[in-house]
N, C-alpha and C. Protein backbone atom coordinates (compact mmCIF):
# COMPACT_ATOMS: atom_id res chain seq x y z
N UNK A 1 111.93 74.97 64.54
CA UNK A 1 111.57 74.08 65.63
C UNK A 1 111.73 72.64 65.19
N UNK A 2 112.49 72.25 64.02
CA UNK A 2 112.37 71.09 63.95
C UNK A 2 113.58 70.38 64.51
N UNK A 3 113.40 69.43 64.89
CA UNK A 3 114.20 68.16 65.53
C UNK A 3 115.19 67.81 64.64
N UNK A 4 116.51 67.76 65.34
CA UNK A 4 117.56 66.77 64.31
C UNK A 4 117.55 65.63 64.47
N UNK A 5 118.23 65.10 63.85
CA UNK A 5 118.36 63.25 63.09
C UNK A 5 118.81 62.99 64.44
N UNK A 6 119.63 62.91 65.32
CA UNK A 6 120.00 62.45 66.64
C UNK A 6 118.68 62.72 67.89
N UNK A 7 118.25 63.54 67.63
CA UNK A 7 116.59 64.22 68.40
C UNK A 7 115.67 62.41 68.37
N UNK A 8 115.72 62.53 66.76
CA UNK A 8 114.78 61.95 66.59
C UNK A 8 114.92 60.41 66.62
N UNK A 9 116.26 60.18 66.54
CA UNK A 9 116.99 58.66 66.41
C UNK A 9 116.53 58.54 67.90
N UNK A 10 116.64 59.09 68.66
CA UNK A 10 116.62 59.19 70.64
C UNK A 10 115.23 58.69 70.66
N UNK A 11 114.32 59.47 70.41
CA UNK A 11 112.80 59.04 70.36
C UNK A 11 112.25 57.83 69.94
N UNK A 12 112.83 57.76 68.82
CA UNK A 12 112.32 56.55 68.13
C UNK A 12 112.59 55.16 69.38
N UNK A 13 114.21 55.46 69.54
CA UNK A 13 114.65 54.31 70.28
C UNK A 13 113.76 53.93 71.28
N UNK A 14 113.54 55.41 72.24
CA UNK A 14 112.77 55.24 73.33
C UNK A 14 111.10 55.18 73.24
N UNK A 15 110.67 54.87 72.19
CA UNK A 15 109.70 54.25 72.01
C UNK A 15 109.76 53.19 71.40
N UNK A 16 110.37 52.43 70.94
CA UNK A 16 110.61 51.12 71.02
C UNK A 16 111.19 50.24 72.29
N UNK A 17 111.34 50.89 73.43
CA UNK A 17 111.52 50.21 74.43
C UNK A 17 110.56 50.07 74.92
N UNK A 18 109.04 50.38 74.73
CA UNK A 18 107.60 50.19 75.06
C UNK A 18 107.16 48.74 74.54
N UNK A 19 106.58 48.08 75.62
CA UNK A 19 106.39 46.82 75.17
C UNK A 19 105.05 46.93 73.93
N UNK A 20 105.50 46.10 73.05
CA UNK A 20 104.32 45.48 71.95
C UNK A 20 103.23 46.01 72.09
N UNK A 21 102.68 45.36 73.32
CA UNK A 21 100.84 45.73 73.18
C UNK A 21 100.54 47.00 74.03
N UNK A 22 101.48 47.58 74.10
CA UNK A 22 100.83 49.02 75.46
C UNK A 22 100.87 50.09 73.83
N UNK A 23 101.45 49.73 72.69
CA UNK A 23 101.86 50.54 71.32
C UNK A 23 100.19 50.35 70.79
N UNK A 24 99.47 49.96 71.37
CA UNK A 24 98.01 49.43 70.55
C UNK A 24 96.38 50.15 71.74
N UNK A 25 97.03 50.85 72.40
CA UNK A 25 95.57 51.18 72.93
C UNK A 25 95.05 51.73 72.27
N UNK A 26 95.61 52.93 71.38
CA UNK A 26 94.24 53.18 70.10
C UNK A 26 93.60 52.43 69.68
N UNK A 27 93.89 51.29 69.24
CA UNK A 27 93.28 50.31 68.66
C UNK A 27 92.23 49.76 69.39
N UNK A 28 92.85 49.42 71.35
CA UNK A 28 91.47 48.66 71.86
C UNK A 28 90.55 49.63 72.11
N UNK A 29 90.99 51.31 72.29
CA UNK A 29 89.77 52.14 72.07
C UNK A 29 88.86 52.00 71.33
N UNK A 30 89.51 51.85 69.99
CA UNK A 30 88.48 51.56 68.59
C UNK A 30 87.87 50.42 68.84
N UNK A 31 88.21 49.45 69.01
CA UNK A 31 87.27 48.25 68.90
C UNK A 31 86.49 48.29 70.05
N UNK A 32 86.44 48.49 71.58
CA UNK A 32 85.54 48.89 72.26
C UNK A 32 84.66 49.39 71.81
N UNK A 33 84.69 50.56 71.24
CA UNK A 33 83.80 51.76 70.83
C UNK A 33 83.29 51.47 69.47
N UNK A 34 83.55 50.58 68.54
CA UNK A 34 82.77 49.52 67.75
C UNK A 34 82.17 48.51 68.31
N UNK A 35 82.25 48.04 69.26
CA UNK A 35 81.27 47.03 69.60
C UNK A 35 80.39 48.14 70.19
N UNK A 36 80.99 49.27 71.04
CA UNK A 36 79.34 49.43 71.66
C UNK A 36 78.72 50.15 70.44
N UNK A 37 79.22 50.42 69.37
CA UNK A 37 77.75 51.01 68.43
C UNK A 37 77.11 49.70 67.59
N UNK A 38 78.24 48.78 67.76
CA UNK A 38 76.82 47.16 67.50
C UNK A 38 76.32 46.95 68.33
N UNK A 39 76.45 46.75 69.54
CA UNK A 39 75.68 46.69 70.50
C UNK A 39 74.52 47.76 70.63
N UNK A 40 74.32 49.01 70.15
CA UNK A 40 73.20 50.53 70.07
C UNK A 40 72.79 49.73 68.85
N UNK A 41 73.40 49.30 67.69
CA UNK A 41 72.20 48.41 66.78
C UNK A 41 71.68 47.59 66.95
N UNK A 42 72.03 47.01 67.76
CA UNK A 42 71.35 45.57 68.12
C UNK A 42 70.43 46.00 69.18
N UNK A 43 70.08 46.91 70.02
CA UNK A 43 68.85 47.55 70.56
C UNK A 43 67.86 48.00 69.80
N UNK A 44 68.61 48.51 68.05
CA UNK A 44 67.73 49.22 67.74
C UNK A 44 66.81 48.26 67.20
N UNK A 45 68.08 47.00 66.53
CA UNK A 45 67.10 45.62 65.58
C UNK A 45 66.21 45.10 66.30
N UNK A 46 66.38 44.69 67.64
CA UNK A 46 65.49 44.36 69.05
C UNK A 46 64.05 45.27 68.74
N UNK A 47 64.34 46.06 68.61
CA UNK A 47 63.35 47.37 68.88
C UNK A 47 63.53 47.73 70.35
N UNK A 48 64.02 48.34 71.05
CA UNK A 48 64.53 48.90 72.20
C UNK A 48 64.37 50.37 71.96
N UNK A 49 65.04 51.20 70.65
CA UNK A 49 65.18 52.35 70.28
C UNK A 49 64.90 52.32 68.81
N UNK A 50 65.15 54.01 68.46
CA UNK A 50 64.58 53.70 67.03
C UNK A 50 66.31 53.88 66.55
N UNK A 51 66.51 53.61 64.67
CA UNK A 51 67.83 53.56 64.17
C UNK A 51 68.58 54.51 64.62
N UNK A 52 67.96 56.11 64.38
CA UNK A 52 68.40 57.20 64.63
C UNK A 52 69.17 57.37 65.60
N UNK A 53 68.82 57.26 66.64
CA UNK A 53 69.06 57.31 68.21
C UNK A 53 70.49 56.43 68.41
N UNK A 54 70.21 55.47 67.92
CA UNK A 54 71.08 53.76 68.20
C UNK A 54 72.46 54.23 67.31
N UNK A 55 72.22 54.87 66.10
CA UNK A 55 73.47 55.45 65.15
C UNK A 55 74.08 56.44 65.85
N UNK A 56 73.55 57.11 66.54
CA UNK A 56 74.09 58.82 66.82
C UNK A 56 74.78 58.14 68.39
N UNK A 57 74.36 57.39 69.10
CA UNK A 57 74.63 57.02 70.17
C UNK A 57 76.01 56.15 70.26
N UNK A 58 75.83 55.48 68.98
CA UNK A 58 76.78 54.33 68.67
C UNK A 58 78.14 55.35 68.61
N UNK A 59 78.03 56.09 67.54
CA UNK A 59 79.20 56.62 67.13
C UNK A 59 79.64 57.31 68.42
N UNK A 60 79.12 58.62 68.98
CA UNK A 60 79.78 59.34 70.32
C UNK A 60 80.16 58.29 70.76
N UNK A 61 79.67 57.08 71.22
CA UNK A 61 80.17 56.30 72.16
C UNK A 61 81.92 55.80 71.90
N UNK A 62 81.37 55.53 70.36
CA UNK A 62 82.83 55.02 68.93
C UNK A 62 83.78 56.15 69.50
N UNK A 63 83.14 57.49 69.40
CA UNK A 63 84.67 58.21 69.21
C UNK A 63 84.97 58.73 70.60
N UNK A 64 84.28 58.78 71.38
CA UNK A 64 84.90 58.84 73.02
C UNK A 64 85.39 57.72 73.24
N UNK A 65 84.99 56.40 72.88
CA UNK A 65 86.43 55.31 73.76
C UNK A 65 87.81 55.41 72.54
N UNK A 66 87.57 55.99 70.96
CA UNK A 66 88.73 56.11 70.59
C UNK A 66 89.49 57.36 70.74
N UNK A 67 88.83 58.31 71.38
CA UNK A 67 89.59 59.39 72.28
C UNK A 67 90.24 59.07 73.40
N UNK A 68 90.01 58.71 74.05
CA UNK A 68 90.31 58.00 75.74
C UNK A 68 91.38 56.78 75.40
N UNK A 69 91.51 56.24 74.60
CA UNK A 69 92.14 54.98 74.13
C UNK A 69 93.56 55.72 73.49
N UNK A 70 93.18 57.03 73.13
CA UNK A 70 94.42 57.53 72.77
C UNK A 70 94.89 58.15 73.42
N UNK A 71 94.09 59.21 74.57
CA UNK A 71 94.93 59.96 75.49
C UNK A 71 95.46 59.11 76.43
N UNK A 72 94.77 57.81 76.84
CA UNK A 72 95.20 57.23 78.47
C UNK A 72 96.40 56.33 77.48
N UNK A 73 96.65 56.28 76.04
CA UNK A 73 97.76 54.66 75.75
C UNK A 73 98.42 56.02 75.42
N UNK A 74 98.30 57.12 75.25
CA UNK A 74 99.71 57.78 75.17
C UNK A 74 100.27 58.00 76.78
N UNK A 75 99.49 58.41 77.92
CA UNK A 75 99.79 57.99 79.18
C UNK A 75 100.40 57.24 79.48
N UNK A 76 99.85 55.67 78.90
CA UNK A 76 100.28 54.59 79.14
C UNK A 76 102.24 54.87 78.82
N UNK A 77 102.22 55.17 77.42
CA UNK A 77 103.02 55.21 76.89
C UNK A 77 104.54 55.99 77.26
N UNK A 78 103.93 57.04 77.70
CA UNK A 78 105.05 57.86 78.85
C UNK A 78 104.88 56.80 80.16
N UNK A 79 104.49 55.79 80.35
CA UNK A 79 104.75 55.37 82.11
C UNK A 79 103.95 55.81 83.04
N UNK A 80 102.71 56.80 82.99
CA UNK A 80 101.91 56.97 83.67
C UNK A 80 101.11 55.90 84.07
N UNK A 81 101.71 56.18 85.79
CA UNK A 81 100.77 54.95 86.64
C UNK A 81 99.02 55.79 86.67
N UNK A 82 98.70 56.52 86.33
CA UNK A 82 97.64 57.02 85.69
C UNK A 82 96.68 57.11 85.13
N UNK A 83 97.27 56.82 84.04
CA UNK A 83 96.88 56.08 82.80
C UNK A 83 96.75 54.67 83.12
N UNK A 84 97.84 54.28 83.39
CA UNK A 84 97.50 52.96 83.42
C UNK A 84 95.86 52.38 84.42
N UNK A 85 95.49 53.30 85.06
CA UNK A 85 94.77 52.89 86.24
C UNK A 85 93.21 53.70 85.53
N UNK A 86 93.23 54.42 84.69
CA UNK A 86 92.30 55.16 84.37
C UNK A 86 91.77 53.85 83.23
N UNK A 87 93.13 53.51 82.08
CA UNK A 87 92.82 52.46 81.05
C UNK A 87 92.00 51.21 81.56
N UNK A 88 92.58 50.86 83.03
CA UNK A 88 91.83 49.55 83.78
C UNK A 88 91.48 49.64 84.15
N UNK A 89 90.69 50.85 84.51
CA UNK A 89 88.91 51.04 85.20
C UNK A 89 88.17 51.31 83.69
N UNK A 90 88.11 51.93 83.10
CA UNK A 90 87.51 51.87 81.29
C UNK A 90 87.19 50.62 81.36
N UNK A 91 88.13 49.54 81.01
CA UNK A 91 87.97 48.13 80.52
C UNK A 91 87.57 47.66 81.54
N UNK A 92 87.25 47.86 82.60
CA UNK A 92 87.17 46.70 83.98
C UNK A 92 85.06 47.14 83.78
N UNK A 93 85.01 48.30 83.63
CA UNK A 93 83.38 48.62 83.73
C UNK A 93 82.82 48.34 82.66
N UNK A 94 83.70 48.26 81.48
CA UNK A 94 82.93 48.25 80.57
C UNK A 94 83.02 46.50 80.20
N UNK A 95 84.09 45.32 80.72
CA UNK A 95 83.95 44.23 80.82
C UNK A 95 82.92 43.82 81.41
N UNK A 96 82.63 44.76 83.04
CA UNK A 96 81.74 44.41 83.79
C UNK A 96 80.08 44.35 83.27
N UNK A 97 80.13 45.22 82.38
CA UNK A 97 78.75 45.45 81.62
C UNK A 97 78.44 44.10 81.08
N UNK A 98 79.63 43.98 80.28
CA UNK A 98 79.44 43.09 79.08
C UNK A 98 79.22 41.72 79.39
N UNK A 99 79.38 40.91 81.05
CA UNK A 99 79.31 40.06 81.74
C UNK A 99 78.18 40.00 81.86
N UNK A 100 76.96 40.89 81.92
CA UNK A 100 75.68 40.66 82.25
C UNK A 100 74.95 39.78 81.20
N UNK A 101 75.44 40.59 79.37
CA UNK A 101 74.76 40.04 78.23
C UNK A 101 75.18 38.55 78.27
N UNK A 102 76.80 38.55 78.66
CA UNK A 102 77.12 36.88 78.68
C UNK A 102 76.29 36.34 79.49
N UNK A 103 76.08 36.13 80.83
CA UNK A 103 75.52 35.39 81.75
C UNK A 103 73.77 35.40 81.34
N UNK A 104 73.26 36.20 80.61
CA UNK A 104 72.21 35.92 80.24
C UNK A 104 71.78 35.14 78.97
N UNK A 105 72.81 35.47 78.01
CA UNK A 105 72.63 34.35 76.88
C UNK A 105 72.95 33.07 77.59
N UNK A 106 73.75 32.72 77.98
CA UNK A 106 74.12 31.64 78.68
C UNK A 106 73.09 30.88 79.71
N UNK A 107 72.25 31.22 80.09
CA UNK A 107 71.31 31.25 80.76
C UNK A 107 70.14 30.88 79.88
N UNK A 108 69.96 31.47 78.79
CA UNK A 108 68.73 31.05 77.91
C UNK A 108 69.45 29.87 77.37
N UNK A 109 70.61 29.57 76.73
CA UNK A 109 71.05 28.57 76.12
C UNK A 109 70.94 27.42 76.92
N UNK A 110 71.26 27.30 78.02
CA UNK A 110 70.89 26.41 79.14
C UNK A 110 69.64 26.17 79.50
N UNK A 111 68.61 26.82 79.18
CA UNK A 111 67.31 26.70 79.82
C UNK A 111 66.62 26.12 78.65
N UNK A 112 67.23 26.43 77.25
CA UNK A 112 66.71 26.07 75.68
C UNK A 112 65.40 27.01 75.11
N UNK A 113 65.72 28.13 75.52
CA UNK A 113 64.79 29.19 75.02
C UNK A 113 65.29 30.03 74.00
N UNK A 114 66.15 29.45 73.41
CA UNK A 114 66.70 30.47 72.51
C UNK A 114 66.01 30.63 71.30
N UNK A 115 64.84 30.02 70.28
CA UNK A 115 64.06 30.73 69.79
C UNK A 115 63.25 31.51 70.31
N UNK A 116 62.48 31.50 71.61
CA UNK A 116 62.02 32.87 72.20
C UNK A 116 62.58 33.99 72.75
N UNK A 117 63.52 33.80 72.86
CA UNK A 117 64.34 34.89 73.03
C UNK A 117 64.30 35.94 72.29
N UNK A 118 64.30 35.18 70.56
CA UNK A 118 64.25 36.17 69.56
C UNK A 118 65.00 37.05 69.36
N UNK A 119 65.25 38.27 68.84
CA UNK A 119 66.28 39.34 68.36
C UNK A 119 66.63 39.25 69.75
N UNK A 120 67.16 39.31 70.83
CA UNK A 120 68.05 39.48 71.94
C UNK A 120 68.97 38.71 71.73
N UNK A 121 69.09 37.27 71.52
CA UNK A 121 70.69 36.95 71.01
C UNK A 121 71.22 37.88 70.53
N UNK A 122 71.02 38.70 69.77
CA UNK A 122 71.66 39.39 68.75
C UNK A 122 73.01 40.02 69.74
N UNK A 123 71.91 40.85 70.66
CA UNK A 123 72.65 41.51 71.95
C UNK A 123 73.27 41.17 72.61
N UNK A 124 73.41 39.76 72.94
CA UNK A 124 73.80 39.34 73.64
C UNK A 124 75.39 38.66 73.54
N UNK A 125 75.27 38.29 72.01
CA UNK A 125 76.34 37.74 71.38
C UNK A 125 77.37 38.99 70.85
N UNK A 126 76.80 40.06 71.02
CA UNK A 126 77.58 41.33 71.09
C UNK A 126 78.49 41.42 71.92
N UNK A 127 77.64 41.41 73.43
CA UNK A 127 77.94 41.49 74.63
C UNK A 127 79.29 40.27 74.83
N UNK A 128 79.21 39.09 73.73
CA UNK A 128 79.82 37.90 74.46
C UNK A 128 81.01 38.89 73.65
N UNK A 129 81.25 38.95 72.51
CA UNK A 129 82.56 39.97 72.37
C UNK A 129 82.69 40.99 72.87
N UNK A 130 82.38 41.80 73.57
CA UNK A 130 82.50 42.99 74.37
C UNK A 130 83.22 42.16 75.51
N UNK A 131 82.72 41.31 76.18
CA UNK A 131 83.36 40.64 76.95
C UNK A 131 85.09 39.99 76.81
N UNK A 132 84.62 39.18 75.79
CA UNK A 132 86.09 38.76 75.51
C UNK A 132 87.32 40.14 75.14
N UNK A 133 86.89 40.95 74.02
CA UNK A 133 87.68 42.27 74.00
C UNK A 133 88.01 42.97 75.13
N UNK A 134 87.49 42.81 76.52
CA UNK A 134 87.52 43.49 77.58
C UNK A 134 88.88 42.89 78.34
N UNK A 135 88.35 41.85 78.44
CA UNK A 135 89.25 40.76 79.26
C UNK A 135 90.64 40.55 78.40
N UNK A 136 90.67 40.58 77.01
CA UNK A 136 92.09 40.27 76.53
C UNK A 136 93.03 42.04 76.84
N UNK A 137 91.80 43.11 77.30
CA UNK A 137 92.38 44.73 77.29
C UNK A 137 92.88 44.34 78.65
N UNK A 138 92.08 43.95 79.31
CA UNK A 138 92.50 43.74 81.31
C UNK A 138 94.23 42.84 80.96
N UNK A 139 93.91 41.67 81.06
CA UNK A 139 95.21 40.94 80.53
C UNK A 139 96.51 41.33 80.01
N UNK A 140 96.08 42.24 79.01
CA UNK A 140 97.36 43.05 78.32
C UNK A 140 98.18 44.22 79.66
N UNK A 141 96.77 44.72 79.98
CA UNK A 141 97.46 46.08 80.93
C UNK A 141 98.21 45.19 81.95
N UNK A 142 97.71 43.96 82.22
CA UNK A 142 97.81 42.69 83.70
C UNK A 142 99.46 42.25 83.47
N UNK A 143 100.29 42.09 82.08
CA UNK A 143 100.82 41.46 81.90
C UNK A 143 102.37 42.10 82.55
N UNK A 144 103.38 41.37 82.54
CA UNK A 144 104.50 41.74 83.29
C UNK A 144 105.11 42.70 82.53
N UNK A 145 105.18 42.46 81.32
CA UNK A 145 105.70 43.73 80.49
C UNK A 145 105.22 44.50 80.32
N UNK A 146 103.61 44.78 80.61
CA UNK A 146 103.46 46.80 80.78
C UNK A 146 103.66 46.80 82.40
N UNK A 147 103.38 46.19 83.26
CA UNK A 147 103.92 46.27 84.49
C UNK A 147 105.16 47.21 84.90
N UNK A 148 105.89 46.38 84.26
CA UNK A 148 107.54 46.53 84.14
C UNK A 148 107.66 47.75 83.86
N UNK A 149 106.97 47.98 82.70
CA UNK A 149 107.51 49.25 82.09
C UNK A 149 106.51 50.56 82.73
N UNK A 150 105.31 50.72 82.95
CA UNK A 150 104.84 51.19 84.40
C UNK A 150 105.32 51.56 85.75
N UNK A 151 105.77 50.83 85.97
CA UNK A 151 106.62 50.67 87.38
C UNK A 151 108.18 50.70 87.82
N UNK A 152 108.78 50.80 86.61
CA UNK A 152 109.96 50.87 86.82
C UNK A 152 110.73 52.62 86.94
N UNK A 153 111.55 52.90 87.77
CA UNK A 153 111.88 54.03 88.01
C UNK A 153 112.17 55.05 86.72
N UNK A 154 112.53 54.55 86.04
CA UNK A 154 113.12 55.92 84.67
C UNK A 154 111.84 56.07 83.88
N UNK A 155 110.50 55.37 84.05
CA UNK A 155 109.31 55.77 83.02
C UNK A 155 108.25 56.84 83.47
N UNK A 156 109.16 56.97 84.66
CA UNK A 156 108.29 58.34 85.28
C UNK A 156 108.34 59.63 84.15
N UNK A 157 109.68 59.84 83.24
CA UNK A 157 109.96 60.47 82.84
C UNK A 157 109.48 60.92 81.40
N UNK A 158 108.83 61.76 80.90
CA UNK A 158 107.34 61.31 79.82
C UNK A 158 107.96 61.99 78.41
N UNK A 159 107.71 60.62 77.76
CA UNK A 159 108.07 61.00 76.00
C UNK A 159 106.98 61.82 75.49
N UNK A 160 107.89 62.98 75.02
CA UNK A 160 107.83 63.83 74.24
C UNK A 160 108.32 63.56 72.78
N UNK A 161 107.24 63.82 71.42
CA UNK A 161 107.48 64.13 69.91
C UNK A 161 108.13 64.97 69.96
């Protein structure tokens, strides 16, 4: 069953016709799913939960968005308008979350309560990267070159290893 050198020269090519950043959703899986298990520590440092809970929570959370980050960017990756729409509801809810911690630090910083606030910055400044990581994931999927390559007639057709 193995592939010859022309098999595989074909593949290669046609995955290099995938733009740059649609080759990286594993990656924004992973880092999603690292912030939210800093974000489950930073509840736990708060005292919100105890460590236990905040670790075990963190990680499932870690390895379901780096599961999903790999099935929907290999989606992505074959041209699934699908994927693509599954990847930008992920990032769009989980940006949306992360907008709340912003607008509330932001809010204490403005009001000048940020020593009473106390351990909640912590969370919050989590949240402000959860945010930004969200929005540069929206952007990427937003941009004309996964567009392009999404939407264009021959990417209907799905790469196979």
């Amino acid at each position: 069953m193995a592939m010859s050198d022309a098999k595989v020269d074909a593949k290669v090519a046609e995955l290099q016709k995938v733009p740059l950043f649609a080759r990286y959703f594993l990656l924004y899986g992973l880092s999603l799913g690292l912030l939210m298990t800093l974000s489950f520590c930073a509840s736990a440092f708060a005292g919100y939960m105890t460590w236990g809970r905040a670790i075990l929570s963190g990680t499932v959370q870690c390895v379901m968005y780096f599961i999903i980050g790999g099935m929907v960017g290999g989606m992505v990756l074959s041209g699934s308008k699908f994927g693509w729409f599954a990847f930008a509801g992920l990032a769009g809810i989980h940006t949306w979350a992360a907008l709340g911690s912003a607008m509330r630090l932001a809010r204490v910083i403005f009001e000048g309560n940020v020593s009473e606030h106390g351990k909640l910055w912590v969370m919050d400044g989590i949240g402000v990267a959860r945010l930004v990581v969200g929005l540069i994931v929206l952007a990427i999927l937003c941009s004309k070159q996964v567009r392009d390559h999404i939407w264009k007639k021959n990417a209907r057709e799905p790469v196979s290893l």
